[in-house]
C-alpha atoms as a PDB file:
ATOM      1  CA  UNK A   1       0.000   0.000   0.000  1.00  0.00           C
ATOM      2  CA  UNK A   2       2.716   2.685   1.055  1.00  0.00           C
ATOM      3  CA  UNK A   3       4.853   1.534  -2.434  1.00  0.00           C
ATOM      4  CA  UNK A   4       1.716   2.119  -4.031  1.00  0.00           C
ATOM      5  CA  UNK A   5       1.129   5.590  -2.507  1.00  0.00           C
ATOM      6  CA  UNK A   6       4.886   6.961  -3.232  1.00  0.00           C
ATOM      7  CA  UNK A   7       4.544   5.893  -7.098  1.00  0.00           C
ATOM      8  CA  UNK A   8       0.888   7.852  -6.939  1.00  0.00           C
ATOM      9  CA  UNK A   9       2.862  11.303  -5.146  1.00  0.00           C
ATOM     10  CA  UNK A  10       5.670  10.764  -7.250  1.00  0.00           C
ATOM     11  CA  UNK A  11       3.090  10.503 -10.667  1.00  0.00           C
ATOM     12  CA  UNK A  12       1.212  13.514  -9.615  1.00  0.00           C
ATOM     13  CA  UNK A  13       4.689  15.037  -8.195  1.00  0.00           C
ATOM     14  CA  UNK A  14       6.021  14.656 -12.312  1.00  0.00           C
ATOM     15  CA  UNK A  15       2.606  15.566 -13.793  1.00  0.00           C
ATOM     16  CA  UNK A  16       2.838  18.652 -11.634  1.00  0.00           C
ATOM     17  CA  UNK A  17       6.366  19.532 -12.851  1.00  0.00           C
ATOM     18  CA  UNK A  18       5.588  18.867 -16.198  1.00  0.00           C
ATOM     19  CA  UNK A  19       2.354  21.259 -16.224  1.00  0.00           C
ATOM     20  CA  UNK A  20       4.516  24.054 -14.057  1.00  0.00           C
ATOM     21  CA  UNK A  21       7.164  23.921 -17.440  1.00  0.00           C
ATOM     22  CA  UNK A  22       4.238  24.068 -19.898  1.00  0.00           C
ATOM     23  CA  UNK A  23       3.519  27.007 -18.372  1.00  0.00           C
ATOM     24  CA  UNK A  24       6.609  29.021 -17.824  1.00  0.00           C
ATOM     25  CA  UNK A  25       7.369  28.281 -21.252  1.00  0.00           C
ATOM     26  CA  UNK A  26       4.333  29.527 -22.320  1.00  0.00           C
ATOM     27  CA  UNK A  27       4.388  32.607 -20.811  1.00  0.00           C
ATOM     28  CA  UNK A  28       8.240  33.143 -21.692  1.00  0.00           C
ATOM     29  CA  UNK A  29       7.219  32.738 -25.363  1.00  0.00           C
ATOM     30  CA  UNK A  30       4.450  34.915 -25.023  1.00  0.00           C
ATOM     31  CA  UNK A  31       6.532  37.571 -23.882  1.00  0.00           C
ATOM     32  CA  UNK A  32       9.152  37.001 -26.433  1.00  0.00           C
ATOM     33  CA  UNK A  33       6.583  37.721 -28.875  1.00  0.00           C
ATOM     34  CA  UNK A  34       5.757  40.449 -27.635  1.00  0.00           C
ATOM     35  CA  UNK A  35       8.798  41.818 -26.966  1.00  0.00           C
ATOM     36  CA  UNK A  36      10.409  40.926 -30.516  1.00  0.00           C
ATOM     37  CA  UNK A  37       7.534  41.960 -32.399  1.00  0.00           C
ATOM     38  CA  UNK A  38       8.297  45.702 -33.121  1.00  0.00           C
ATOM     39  CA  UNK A  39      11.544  44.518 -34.119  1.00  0.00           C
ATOM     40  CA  UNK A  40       9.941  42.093 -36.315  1.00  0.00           C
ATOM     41  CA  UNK A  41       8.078  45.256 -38.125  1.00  0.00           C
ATOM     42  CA  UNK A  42      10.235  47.041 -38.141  1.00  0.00           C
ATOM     43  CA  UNK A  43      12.269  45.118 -40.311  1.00  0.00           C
ATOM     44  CA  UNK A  44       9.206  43.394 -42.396  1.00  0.00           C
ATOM     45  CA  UNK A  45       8.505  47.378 -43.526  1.00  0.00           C
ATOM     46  CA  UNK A  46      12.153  48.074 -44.390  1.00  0.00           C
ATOM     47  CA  UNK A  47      12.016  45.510 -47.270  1.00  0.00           C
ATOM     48  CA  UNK A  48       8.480  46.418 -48.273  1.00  0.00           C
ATOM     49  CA  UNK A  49       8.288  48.790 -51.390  1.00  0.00           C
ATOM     50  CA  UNK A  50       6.984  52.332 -50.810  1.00  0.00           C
ATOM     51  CA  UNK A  51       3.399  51.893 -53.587  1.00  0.00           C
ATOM     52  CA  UNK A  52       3.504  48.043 -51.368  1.00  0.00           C
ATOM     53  CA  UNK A  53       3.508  50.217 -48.045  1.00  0.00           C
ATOM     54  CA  UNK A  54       1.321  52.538 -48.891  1.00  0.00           C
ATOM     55  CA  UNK A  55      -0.987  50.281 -50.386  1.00  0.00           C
ATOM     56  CA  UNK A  56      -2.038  48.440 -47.805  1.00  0.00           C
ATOM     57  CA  UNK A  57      -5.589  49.295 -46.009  1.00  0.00           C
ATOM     58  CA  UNK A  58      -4.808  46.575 -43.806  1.00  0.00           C
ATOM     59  CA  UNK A  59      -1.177  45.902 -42.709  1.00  0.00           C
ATOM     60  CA  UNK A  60       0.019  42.599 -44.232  1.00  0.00           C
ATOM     61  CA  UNK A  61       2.856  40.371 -41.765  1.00  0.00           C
ATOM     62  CA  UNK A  62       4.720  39.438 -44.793  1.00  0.00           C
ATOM     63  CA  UNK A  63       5.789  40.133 -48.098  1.00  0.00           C
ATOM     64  CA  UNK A  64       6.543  38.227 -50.880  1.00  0.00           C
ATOM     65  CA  UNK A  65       8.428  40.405 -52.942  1.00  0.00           C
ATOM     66  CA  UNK A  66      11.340  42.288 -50.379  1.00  0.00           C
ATOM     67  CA  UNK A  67      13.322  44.606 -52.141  1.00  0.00           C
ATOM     68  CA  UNK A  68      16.758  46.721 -50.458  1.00  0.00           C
ATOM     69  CA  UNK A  69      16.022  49.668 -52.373  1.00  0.00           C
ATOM     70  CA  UNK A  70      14.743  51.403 -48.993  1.00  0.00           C
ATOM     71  CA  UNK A  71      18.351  50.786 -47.471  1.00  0.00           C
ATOM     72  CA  UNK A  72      19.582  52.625 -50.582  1.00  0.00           C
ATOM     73  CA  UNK A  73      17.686  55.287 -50.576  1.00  0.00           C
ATOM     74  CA  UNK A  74      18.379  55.753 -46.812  1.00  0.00           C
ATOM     75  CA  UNK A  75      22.460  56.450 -47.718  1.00  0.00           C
ATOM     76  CA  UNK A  76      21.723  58.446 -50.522  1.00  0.00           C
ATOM     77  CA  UNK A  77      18.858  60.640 -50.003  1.00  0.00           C
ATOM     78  CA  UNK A  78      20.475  61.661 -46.634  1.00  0.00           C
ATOM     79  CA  UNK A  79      23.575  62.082 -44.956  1.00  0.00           C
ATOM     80  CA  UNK A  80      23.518  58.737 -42.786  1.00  0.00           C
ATOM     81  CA  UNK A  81      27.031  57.796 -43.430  1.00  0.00           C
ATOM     82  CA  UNK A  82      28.225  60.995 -41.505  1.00  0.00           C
ATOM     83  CA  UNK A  83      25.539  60.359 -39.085  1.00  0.00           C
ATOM     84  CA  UNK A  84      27.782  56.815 -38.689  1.00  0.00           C
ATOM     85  CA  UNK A  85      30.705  58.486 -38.543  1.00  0.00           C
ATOM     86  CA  UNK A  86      30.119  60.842 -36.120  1.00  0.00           C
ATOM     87  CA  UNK A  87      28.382  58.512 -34.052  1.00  0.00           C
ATOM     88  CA  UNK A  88      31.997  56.293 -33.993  1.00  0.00           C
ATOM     89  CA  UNK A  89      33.979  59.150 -32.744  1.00  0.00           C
ATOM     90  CA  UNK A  90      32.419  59.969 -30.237  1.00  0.00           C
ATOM     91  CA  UNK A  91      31.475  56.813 -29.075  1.00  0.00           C
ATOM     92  CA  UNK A  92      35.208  55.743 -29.532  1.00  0.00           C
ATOM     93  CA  UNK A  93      36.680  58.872 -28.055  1.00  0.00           C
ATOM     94  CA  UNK A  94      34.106  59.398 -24.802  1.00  0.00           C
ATOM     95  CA  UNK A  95      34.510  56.084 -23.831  1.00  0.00           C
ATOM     96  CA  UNK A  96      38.368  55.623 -24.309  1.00  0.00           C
ATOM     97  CA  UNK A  97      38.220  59.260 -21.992  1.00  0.00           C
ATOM     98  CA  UNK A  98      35.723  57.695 -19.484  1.00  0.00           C
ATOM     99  CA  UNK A  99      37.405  54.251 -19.051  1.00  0.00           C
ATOM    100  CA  UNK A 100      40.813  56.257 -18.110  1.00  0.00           C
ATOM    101  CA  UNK A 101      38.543  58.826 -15.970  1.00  0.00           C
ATOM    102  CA  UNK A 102      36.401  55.579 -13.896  1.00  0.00           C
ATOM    103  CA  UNK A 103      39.655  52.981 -13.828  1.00  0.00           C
ATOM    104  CA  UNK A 104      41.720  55.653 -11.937  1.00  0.00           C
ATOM    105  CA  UNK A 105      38.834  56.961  -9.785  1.00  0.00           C
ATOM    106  CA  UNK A 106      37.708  53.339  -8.670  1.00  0.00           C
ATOM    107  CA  UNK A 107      41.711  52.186  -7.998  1.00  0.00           C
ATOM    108  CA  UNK A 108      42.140  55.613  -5.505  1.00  0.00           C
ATOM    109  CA  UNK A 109      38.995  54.834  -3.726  1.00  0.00           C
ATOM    110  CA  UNK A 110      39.531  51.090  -3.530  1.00  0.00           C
ATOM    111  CA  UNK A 111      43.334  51.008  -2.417  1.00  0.00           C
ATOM    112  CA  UNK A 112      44.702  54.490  -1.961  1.00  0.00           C
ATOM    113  CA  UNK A 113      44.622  56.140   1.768  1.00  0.00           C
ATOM    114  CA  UNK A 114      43.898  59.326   2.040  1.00  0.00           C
ATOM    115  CA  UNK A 115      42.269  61.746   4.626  1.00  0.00           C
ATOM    116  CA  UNK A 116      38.300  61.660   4.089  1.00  0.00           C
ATOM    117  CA  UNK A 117      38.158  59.342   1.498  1.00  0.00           C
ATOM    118  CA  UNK A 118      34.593  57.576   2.825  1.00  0.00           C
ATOM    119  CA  UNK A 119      33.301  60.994   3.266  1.00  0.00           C
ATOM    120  CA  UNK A 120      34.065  61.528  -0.374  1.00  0.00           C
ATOM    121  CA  UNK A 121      33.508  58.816  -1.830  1.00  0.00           C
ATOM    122  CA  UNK A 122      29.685  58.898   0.555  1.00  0.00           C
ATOM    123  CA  UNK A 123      28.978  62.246  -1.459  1.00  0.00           C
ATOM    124  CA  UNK A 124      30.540  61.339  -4.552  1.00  0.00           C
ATOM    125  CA  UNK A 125      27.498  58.128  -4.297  1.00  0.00           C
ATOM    126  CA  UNK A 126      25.380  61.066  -3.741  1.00  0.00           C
ATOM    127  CA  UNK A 127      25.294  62.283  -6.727  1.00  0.00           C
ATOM    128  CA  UNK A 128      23.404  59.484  -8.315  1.00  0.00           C
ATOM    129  CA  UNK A 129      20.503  60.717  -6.558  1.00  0.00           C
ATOM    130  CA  UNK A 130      20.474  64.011  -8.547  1.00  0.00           C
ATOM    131  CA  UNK A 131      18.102  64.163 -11.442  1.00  0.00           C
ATOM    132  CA  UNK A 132      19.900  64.123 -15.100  1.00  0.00           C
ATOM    133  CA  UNK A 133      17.841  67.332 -16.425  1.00  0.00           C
ATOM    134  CA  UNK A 134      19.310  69.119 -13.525  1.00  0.00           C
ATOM    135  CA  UNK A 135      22.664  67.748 -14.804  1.00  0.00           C
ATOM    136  CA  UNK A 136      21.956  68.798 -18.386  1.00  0.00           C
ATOM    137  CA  UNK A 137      21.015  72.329 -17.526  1.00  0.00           C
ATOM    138  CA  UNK A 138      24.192  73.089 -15.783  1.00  0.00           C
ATOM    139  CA  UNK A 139      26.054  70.903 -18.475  1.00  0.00           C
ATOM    140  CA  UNK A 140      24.468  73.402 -20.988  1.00  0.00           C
ATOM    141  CA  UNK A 141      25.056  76.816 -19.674  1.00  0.00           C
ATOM    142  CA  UNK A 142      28.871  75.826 -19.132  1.00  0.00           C
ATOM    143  CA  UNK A 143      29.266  74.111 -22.516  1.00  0.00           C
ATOM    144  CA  UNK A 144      27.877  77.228 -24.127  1.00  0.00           C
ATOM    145  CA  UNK A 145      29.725  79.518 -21.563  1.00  0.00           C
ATOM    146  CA  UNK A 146      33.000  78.182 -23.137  1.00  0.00           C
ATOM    147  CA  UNK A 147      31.928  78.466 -26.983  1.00  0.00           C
ATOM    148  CA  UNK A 148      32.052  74.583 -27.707  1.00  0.00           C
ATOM    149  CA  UNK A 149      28.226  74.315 -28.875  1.00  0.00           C
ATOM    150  CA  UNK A 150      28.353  72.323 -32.688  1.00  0.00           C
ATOM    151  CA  UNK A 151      32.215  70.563 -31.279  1.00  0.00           C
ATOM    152  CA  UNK A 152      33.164  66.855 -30.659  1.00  0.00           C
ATOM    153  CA  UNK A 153      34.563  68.528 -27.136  1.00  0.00           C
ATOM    154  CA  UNK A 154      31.390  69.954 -26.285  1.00  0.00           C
ATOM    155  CA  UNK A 155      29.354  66.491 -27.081  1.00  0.00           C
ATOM    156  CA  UNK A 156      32.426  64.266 -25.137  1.00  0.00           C
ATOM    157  CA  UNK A 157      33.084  66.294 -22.135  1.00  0.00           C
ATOM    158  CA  UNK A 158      29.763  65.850 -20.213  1.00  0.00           C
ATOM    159  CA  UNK A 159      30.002  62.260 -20.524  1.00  0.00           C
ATOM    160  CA  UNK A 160      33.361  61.425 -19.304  1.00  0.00           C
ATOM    161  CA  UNK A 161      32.727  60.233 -16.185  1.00  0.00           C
ATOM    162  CA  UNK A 162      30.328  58.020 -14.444  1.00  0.00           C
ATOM    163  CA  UNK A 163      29.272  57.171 -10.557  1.00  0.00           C
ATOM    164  CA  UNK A 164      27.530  54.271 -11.401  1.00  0.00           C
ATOM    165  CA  UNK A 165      31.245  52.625 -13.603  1.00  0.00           C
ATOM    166  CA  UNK A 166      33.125  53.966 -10.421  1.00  0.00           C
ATOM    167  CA  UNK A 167      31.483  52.614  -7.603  1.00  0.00           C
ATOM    168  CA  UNK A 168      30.979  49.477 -10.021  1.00  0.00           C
ATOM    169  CA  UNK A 169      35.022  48.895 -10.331  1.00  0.00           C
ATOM    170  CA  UNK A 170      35.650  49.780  -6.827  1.00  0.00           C
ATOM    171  CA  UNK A 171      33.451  47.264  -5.850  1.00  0.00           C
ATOM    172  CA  UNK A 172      35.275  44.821  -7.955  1.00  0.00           C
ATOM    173  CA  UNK A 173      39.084  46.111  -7.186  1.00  0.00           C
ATOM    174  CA  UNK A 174      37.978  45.839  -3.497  1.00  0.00           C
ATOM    175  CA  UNK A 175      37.479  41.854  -4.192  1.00  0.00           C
ATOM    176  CA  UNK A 176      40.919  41.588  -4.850  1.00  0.00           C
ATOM    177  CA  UNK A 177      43.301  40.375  -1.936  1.00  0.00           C
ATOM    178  CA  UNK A 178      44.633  43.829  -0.457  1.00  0.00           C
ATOM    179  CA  UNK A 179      47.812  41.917   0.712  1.00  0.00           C
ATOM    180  CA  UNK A 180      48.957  41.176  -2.894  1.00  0.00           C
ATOM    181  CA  UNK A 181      49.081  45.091  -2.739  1.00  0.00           C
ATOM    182  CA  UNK A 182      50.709  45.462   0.722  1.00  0.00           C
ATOM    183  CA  UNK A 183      53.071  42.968  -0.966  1.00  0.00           C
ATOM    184  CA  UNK A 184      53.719  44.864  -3.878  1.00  0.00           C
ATOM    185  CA  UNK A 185      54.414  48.037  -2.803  1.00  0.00           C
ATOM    186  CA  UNK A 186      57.328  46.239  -0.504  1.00  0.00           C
ATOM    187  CA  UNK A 187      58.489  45.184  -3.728  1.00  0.00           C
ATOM    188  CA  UNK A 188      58.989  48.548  -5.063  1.00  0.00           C
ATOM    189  CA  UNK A 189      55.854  48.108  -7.427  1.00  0.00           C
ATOM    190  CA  UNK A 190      54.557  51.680  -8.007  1.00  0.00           C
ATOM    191  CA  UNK A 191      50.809  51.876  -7.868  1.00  0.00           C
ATOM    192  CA  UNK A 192      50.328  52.576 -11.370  1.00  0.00           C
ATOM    193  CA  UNK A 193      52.123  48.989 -12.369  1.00  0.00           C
ATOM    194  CA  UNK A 194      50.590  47.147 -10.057  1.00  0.00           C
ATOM    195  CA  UNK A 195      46.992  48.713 -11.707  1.00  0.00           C
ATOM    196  CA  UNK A 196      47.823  47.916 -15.134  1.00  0.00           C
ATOM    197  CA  UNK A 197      49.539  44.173 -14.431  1.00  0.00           C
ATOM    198  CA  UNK A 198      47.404  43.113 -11.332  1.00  0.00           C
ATOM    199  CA  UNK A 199      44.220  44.624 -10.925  1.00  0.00           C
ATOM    200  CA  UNK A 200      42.973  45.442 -14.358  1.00  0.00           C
ATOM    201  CA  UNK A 201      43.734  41.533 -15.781  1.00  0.00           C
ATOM    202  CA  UNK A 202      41.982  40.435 -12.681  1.00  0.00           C
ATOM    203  CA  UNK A 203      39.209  42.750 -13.470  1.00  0.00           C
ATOM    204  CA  UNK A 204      38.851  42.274 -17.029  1.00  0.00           C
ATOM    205  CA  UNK A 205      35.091  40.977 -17.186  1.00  0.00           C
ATOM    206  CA  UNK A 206      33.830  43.867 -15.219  1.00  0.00           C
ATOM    207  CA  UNK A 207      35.633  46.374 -17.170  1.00  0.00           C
ATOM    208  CA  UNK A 208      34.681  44.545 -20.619  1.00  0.00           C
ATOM    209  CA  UNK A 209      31.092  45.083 -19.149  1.00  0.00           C
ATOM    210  CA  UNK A 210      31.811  48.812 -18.530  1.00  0.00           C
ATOM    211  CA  UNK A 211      33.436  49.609 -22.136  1.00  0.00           C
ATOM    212  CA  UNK A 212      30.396  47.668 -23.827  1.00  0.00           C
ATOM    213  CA  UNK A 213      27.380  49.733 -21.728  1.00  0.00           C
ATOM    214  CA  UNK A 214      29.077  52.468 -22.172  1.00  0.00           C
ATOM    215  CA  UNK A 215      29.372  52.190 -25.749  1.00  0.00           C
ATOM    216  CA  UNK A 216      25.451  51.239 -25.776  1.00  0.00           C
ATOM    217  CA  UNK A 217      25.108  54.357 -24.286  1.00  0.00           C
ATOM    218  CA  UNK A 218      26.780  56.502 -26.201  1.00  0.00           C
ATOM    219  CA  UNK A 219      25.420  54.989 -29.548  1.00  0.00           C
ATOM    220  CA  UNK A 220      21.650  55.619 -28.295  1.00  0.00           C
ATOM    221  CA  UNK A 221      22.594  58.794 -26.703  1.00  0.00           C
ATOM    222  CA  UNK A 222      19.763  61.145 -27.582  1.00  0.00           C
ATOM    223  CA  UNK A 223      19.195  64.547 -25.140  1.00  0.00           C
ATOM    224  CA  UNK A 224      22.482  65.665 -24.569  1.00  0.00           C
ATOM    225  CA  UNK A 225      23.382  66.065 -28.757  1.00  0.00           C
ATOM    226  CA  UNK A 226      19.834  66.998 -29.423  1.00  0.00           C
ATOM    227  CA  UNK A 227      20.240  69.582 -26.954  1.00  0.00           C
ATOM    228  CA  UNK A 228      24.256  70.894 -28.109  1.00  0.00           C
ATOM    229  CA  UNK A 229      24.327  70.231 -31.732  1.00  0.00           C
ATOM    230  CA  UNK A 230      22.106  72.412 -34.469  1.00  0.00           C
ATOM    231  CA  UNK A 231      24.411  71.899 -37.153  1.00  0.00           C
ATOM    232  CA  UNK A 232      23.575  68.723 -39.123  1.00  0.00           C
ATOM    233  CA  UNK A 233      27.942  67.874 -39.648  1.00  0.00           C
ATOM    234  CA  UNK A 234      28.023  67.097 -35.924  1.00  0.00           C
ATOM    235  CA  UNK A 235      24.329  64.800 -35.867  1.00  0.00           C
ATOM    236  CA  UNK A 236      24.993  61.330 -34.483  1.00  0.00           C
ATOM    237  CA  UNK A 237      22.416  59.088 -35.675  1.00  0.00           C
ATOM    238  CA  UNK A 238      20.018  58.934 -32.690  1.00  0.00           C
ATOM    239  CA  UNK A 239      19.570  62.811 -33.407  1.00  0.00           C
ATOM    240  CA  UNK A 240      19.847  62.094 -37.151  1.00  0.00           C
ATOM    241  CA  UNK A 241      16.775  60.073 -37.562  1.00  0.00           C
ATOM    242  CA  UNK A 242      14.969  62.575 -35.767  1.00  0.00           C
ATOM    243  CA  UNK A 243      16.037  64.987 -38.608  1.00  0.00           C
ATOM    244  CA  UNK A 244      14.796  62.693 -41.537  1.00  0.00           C
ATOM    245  CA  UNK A 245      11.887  62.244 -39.644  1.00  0.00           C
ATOM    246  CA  UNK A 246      11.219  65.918 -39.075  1.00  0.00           C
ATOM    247  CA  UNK A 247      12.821  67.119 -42.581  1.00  0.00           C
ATOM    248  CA  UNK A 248      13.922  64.319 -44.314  1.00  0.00           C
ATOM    249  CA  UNK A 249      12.101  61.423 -46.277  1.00  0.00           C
ATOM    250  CA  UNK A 250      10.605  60.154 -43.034  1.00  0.00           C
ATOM    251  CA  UNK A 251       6.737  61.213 -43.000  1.00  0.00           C
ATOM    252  CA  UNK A 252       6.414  60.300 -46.211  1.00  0.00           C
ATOM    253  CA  UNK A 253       8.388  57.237 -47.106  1.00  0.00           C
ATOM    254  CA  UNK A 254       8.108  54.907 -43.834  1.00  0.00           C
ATOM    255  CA  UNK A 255      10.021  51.925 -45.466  1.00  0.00           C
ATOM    256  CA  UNK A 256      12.968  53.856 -46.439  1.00  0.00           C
ATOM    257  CA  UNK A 257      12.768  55.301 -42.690  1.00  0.00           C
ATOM    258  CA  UNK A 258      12.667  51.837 -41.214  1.00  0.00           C
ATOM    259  CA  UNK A 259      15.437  50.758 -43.220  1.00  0.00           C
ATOM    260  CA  UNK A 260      17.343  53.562 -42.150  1.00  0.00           C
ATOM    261  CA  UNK A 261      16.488  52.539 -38.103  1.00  0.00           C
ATOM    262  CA  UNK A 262      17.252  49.272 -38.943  1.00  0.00           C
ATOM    263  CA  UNK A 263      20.830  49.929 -40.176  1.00  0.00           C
ATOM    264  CA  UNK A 264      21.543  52.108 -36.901  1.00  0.00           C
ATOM    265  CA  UNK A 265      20.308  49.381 -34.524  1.00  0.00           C
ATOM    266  CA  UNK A 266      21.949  46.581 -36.032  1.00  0.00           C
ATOM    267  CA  UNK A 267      25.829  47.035 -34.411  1.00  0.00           C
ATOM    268  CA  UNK A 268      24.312  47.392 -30.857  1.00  0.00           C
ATOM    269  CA  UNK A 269      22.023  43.702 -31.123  1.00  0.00           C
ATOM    270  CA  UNK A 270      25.311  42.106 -32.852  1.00  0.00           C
ATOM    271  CA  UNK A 271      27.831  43.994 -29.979  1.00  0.00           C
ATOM    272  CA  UNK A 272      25.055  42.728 -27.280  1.00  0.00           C
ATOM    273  CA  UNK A 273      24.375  39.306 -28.790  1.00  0.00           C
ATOM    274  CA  UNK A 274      28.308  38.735 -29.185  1.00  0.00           C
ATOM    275  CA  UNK A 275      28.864  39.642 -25.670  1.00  0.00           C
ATOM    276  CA  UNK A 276      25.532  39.266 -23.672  1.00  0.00           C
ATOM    277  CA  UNK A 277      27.499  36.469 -21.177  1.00  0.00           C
ATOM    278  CA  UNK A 278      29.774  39.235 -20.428  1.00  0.00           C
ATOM    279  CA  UNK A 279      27.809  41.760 -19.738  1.00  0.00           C
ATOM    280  CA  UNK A 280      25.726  39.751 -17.464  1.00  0.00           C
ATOM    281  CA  UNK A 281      28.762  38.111 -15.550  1.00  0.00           C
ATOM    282  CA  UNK A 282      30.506  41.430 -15.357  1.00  0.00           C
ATOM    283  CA  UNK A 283      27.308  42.829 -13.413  1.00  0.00           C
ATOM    284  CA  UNK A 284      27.700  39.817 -11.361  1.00  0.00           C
ATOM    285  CA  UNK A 285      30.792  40.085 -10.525  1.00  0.00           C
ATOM    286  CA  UNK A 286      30.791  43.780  -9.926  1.00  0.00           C
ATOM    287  CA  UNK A 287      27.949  43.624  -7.510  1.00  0.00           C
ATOM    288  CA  UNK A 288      29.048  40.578  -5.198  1.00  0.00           C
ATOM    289  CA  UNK A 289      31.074  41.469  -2.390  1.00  0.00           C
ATOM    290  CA  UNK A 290      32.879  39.149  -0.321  1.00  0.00           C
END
């Protein structure tokens, strides 16, 4: 009787499991639908023809004749390709700055001694807790204050530095055994060798997570060069499609303004596809102490 009653709990016990998976992965593909969707037209209306597009009283979910003649016209009918470029430098040249800017913040507050440094470092954390638009106004007035408005300096500059990449790296520079330091510096190591052939190979996943968000940020950076920049030679793209939309091809020909969206969000999925365990064990590693 008792054999017979285990086998019955351990039945229902499997058929419970079973039906508990059915419908997790239910729900997870329901939300992947729904997340991946707007991608999904996005790209469907890029490769639709412009009398297809505009054609349609009721919006089709496929087409069987896809043309690239929207990507085309999206390099040729505006300037994208210096929207690109522009885009690369100063996503290349802020986060080379900020990189330099966070590793030596986050290796003086981790290791270095020096008179106040919680009480700092307590109301450098501080500042996270200050809204960005209050950031941006000040940002603003001093920008324009020192004549760099429609300059790669005056789009860089603001975004240099970051509490959040600071506090992240100190965090993980902390993790490593102070008495390799102690050790070190009894050597005759100076701090700056011992950073760049202990510490930073040690740290590599959490910095590789920095340099890659950072980059993500830059490349959908929106406010700040929408706010500095009037002169079309210094649009990034986020900015730039705002321009076709506004007084470009965009309110009229959709497709050719999808393709043109689709183009400029295509390096950030590949970066974040290529490198998505990274990012996620950088964060990881970053935030566990101990």
């Amino acid at each position: 009787m008792n054999e017979n009653a285990n086998k019955k709990l351990e039945r229902q016990a499997v058929r419970n499991e079973r039906i508990r998976k059915v419908v997790i992965y239910f729900l997870l593909t329901l939300w992947a639908i729904l997340v991946l969707f707007p991608f999904y037209w996005m790209l469907l209306t890029s490769v639709k023809g412009y009398g297809a597009y505009n054609s349609e009283y009721v919006p089709r979910f496929f087409t069987l004749s896809p043309t690239f003649e929207n990507y085309v016209t999206a390099f040729t009918a505006v300037s994208l390709g210096r929207y690109f470029f522009n885009t690369f430098v100063f996503t290349v040249l802020t986060t080379l700055l900020m990189m330099v800017v966070v590793i030596l913040s986050a290796f003086a507050f981790a290791r270095l001694d020096f008179k106040g440094k919680d009480i700092v470092f307590s109301l450098f954390l501080s500042l996270m807790m200050i809204p960005n638009e209050l950031v941006i106004i000040t940002n603003y007035v001093t920008i324009t204050n020192l004549d760099l408005r429609n300059t790669f300096m005056g789009l860089i500059l603001p975004s240099v530095t970051s509490v959040f990449y600071i506090y992240l790296l100190k965090e993980n520079f902390e993790q490593i055994p102070e008495e390799l330091y102690k050790a070190a510096k009894v050597d005759g190591t100076s701090d700056f060798r011992y950073l760049w052939k202990v510490m930073l190979p040690i740290s590599r996943p959490t910095i590789v997570t920095i340099t890659i968000l950072k980059v993500i940020e830059c490349w959908n950076s929106y406010v700040w060069p929408r706010l500095i920049t009037d002169d079309s030679n210094y649009f990034l793209v986020s900015n730039g499609i705002q321009e076709i939309r506004e007084n470009g091809f965009g309110r009229e020909n959709v497709p050719a303004m999808m393709a043109a969206v689709v183009v400029i969000s295509v390096p950030l999925v590949v970066l974040f596809l290529i490198f998505r365990h990274k990012i996620m064990a950088g964060v990881a590693r970053g935030g566990t102490k101990g």
